[in-house]
PDB file of N, CA and C in Angstrom:
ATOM      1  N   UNK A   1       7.544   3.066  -9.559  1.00  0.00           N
ATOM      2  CA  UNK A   1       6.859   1.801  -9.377  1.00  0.00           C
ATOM      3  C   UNK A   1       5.802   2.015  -8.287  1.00  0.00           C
ATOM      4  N   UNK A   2       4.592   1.377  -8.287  1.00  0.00           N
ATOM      5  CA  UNK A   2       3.677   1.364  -7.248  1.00  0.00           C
ATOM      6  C   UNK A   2       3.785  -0.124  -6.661  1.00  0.00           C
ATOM      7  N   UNK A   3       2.580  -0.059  -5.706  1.00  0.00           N
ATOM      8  CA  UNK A   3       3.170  -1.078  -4.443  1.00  0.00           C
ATOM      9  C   UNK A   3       2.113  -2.221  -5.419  1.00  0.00           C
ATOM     10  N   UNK A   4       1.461  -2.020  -6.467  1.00  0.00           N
ATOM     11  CA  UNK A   4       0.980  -3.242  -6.695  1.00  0.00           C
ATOM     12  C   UNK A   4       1.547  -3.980  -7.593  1.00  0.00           C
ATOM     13  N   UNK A   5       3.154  -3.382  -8.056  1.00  0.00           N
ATOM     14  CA  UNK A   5       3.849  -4.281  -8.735  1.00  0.00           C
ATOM     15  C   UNK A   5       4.749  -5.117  -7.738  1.00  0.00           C
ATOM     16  N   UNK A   6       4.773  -4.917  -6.724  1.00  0.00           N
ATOM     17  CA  UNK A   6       5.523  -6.066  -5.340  1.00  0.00           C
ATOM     18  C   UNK A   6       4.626  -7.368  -5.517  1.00  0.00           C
ATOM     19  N   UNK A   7       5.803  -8.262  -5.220  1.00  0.00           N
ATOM     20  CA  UNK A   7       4.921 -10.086  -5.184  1.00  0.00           C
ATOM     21  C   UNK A   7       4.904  -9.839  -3.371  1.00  0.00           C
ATOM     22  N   UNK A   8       4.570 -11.286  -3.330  1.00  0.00           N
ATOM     23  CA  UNK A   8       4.060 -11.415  -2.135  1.00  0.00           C
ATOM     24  C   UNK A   8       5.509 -11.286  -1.460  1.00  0.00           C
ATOM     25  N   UNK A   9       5.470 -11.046  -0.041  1.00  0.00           N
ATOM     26  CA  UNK A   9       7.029 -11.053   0.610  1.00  0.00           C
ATOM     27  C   UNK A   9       7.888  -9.767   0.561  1.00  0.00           C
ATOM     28  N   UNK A  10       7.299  -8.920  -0.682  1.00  0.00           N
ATOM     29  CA  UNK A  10       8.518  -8.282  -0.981  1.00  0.00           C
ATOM     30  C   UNK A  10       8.226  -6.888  -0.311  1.00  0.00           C
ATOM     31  N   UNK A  11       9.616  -5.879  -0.309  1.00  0.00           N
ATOM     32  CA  UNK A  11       9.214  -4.674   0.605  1.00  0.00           C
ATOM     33  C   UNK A  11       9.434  -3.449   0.303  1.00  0.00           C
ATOM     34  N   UNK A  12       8.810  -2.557   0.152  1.00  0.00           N
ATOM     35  CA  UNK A  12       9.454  -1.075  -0.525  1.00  0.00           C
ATOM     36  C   UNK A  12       8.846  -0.390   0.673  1.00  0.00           C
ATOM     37  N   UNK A  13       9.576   1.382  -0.408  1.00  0.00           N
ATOM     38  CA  UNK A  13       9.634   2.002   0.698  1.00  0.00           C
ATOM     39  C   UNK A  13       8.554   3.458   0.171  1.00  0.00           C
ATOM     40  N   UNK A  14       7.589   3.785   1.136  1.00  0.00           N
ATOM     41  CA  UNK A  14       6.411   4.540   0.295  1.00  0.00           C
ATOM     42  C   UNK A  14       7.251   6.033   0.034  1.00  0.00           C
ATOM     43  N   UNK A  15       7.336   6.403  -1.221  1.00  0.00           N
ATOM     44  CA  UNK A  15       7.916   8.015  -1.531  1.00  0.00           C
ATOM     45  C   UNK A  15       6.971   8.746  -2.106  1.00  0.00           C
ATOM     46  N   UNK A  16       5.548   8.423  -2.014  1.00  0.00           N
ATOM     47  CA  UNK A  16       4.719   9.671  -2.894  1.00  0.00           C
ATOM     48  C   UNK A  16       3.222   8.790  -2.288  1.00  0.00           C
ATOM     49  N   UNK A  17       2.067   9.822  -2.393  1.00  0.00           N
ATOM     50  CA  UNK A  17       1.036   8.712  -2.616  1.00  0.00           C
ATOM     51  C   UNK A  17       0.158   9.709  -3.147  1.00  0.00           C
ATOM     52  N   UNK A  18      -0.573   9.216  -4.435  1.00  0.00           N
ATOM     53  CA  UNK A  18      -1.120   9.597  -5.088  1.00  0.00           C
ATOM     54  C   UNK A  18      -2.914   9.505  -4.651  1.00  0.00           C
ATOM     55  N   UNK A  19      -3.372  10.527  -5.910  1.00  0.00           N
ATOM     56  CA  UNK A  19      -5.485  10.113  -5.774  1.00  0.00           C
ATOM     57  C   UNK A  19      -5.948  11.443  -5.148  1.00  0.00           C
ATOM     58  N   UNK A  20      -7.404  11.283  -5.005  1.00  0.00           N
ATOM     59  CA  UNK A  20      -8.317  12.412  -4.489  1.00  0.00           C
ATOM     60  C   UNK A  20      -7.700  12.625  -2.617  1.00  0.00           C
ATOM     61  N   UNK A  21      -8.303  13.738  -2.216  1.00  0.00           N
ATOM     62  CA  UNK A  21      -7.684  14.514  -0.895  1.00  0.00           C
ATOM     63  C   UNK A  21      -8.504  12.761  -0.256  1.00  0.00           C
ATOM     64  N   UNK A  22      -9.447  12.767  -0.505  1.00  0.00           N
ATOM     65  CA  UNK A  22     -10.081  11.943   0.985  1.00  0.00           C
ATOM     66  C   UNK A  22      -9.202  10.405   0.879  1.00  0.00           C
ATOM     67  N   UNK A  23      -8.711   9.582  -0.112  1.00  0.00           N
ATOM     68  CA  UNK A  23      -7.931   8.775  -0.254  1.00  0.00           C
ATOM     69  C   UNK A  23      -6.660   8.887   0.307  1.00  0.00           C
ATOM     70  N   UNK A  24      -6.053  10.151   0.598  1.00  0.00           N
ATOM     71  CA  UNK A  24      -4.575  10.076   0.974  1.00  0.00           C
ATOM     72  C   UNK A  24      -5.020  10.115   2.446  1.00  0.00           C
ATOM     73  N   UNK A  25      -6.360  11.315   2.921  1.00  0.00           N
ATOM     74  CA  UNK A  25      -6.035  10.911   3.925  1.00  0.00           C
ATOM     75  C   UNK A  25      -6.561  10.022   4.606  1.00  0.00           C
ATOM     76  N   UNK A  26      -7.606   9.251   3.967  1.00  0.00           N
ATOM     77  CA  UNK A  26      -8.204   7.588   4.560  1.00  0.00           C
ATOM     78  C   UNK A  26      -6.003   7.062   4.917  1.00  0.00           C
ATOM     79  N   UNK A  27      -5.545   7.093   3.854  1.00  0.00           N
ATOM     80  CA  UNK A  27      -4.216   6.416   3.646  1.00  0.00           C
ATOM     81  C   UNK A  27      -3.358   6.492   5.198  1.00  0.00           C
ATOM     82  N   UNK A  28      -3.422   8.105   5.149  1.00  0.00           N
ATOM     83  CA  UNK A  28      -2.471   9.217   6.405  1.00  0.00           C
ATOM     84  C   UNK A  28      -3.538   8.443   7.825  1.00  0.00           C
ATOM     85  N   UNK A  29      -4.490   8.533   7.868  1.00  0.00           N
ATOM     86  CA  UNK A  29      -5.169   7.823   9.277  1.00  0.00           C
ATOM     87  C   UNK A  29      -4.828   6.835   9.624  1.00  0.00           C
ATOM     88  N   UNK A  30      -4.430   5.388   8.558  1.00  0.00           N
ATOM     89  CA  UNK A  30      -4.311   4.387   8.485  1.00  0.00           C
ATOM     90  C   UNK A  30      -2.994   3.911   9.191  1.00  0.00           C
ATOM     91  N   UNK A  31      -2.051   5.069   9.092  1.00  0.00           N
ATOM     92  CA  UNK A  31      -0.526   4.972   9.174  1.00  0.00           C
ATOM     93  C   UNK A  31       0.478   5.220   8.040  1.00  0.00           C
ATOM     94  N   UNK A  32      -0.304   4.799   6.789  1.00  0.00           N
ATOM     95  CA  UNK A  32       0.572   4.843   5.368  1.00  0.00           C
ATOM     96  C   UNK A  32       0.918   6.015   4.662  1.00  0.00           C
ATOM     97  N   UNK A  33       2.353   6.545   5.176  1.00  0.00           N
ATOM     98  CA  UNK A  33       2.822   7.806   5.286  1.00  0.00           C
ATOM     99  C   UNK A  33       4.071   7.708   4.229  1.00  0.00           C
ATOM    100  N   UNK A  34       4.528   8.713   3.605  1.00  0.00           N
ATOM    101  CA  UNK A  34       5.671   8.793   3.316  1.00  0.00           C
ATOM    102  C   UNK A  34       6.936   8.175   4.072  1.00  0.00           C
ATOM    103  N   UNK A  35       8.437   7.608   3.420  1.00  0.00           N
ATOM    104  CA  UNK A  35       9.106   7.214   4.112  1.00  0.00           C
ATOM    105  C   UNK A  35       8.582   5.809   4.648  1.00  0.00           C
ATOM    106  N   UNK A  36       7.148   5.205   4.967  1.00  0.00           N
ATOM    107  CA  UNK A  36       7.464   4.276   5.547  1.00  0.00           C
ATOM    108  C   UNK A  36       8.043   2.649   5.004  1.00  0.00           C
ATOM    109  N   UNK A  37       8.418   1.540   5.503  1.00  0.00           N
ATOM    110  CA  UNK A  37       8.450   0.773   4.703  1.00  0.00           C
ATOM    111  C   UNK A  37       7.181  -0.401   4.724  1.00  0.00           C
ATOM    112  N   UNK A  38       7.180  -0.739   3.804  1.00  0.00           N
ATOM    113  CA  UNK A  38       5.649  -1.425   3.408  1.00  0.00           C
ATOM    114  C   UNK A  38       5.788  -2.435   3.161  1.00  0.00           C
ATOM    115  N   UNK A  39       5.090  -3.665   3.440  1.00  0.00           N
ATOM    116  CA  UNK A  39       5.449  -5.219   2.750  1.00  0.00           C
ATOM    117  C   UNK A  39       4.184  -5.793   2.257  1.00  0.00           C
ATOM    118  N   UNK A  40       3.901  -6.619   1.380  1.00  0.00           N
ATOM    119  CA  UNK A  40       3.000  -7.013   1.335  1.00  0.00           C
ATOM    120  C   UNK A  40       2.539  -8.225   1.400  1.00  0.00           C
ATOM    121  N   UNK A  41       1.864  -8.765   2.103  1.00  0.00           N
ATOM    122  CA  UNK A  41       1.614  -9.979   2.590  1.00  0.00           C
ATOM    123  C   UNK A  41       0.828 -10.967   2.132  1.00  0.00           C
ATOM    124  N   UNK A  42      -0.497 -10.643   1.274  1.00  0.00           N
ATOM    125  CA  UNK A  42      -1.053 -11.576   0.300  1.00  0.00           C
ATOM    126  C   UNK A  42      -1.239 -10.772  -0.790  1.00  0.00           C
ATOM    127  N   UNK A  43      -1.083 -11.208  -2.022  1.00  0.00           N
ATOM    128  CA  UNK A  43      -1.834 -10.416  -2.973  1.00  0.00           C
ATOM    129  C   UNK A  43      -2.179 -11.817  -4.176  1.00  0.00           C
ATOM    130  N   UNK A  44      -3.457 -11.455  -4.046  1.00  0.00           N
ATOM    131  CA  UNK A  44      -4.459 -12.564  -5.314  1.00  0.00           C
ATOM    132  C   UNK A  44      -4.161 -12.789  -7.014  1.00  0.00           C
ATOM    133  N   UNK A  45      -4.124 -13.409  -7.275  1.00  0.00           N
ATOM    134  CA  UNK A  45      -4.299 -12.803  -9.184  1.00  0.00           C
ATOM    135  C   UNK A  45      -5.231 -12.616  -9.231  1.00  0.00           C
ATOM    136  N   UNK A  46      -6.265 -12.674  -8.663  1.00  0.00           N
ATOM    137  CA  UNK A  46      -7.368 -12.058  -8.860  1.00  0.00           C
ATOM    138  C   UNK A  46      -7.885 -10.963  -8.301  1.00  0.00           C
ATOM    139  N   UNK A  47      -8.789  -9.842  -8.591  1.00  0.00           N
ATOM    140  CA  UNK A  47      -9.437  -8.744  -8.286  1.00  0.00           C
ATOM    141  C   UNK A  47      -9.551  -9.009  -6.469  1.00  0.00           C
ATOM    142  N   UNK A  48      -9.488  -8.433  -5.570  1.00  0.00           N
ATOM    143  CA  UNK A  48      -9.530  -8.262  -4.216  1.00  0.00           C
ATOM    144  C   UNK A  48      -8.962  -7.757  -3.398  1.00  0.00           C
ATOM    145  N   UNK A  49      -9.081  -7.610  -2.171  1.00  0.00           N
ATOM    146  CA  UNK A  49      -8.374  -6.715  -1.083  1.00  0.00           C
ATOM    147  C   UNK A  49      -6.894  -7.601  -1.212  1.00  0.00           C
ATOM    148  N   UNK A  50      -5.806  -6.420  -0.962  1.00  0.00           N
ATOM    149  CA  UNK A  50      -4.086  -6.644  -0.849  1.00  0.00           C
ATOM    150  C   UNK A  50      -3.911  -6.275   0.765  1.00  0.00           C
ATOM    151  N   UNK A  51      -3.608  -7.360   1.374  1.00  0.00           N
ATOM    152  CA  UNK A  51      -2.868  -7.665   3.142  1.00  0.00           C
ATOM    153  C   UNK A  51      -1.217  -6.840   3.106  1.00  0.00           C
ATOM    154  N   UNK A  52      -1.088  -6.104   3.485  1.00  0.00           N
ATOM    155  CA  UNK A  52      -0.097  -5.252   3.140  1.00  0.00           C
ATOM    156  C   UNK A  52       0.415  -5.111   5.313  1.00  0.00           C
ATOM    157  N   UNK A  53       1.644  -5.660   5.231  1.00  0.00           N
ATOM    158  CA  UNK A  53       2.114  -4.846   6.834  1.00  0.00           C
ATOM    159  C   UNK A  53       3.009  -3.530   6.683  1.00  0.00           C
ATOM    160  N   UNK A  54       2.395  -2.725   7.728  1.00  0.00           N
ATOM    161  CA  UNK A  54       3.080  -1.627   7.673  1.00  0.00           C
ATOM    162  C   UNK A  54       3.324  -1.439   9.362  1.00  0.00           C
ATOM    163  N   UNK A  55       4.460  -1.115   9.826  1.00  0.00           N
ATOM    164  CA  UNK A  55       4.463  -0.315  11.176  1.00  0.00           C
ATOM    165  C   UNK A  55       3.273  -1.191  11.891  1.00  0.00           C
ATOM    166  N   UNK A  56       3.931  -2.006  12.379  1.00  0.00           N
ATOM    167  CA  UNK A  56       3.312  -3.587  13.052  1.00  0.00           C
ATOM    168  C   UNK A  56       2.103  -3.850  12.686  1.00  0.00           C
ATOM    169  N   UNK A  57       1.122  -3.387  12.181  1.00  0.00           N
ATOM    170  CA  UNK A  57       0.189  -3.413  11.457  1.00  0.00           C
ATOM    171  C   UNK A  57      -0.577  -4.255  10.248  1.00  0.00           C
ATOM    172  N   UNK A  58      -1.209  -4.965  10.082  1.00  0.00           N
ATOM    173  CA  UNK A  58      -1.747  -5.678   9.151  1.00  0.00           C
ATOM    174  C   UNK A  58      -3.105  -4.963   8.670  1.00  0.00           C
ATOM    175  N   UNK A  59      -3.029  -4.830   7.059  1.00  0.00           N
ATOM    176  CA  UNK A  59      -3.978  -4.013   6.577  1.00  0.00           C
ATOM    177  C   UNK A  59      -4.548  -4.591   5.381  1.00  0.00           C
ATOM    178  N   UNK A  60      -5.985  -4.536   5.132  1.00  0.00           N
ATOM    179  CA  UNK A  60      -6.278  -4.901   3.561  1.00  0.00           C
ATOM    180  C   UNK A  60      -6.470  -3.623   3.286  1.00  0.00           C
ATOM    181  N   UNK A  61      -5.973  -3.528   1.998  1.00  0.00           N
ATOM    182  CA  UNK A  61      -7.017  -2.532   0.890  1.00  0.00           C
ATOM    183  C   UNK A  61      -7.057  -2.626  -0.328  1.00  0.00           C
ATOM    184  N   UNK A  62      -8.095  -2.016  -1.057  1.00  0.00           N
ATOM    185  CA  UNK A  62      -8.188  -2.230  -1.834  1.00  0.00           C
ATOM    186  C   UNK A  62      -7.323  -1.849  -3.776  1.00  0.00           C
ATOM    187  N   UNK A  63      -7.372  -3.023  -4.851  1.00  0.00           N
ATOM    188  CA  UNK A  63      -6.623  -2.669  -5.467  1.00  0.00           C
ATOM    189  C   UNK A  63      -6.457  -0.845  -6.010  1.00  0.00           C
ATOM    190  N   UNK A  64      -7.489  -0.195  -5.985  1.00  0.00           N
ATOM    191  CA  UNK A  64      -7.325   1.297  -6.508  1.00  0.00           C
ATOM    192  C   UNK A  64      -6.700   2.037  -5.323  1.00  0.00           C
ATOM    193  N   UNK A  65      -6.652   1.666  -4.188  1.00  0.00           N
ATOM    194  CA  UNK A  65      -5.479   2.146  -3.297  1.00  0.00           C
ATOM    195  C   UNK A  65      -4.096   1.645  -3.137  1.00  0.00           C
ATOM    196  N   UNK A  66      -4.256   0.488  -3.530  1.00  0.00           N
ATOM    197  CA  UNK A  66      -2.964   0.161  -3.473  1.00  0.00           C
ATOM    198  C   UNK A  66      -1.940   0.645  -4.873  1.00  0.00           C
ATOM    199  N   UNK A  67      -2.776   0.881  -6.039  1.00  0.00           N
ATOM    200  CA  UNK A  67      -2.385   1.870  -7.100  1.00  0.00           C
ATOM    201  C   UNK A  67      -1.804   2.824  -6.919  1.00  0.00           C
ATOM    202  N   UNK A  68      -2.339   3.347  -6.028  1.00  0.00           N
ATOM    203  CA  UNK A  68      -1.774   5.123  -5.490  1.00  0.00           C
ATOM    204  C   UNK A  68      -1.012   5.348  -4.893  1.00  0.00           C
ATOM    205  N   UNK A  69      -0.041   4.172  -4.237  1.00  0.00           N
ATOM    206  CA  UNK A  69       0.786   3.820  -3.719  1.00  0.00           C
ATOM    207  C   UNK A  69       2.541   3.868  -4.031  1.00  0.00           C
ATOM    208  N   UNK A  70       3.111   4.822  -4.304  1.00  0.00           N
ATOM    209  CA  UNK A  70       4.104   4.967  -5.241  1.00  0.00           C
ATOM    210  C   UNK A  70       5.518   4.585  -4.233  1.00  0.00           C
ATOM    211  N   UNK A  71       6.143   3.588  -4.866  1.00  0.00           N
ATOM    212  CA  UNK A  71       7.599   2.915  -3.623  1.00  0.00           C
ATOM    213  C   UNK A  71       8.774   3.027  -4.470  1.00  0.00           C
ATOM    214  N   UNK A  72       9.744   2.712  -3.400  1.00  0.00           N
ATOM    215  CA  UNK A  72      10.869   2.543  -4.283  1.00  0.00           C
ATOM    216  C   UNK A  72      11.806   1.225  -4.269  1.00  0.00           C
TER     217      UNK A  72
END
């Protein structure tokens, strides 16, 4: 499962992250590492940035990153 099948509230835990080298490590700078746990905090029905907390942190990004995002 990836993190853009989570509703709002809900929390997994990141075990893989997928995409090109410069995406994982935009991801790895960010904090969004293997092992961590991830929640996500708004997500739209529509096309736009996903508010995701990680490791006290509040983050948007976007839906093709949040794709690459593989939880459990």
């Amino acid at each position: 499962m990836n993190l853009i099948d989570l509703k709002n509230g809900e929390v997994g835990i990141i075990i893989k992250i997928n995409g090109n080298k410069e995406l994982k490590l935009r991801l790895i700078e960010l904090g969004i590492i293997e092992g961590s746990e991830i929640r996500i905090l708004s997500k739209n029905t529509c096309f736009g940035p996903v508010l995701i907390y990680i490791k006290s942190t509040k983050i948007a990004l976007g839906e093709d990153a949040i794709k690459n995002i593989i939880i459990k």
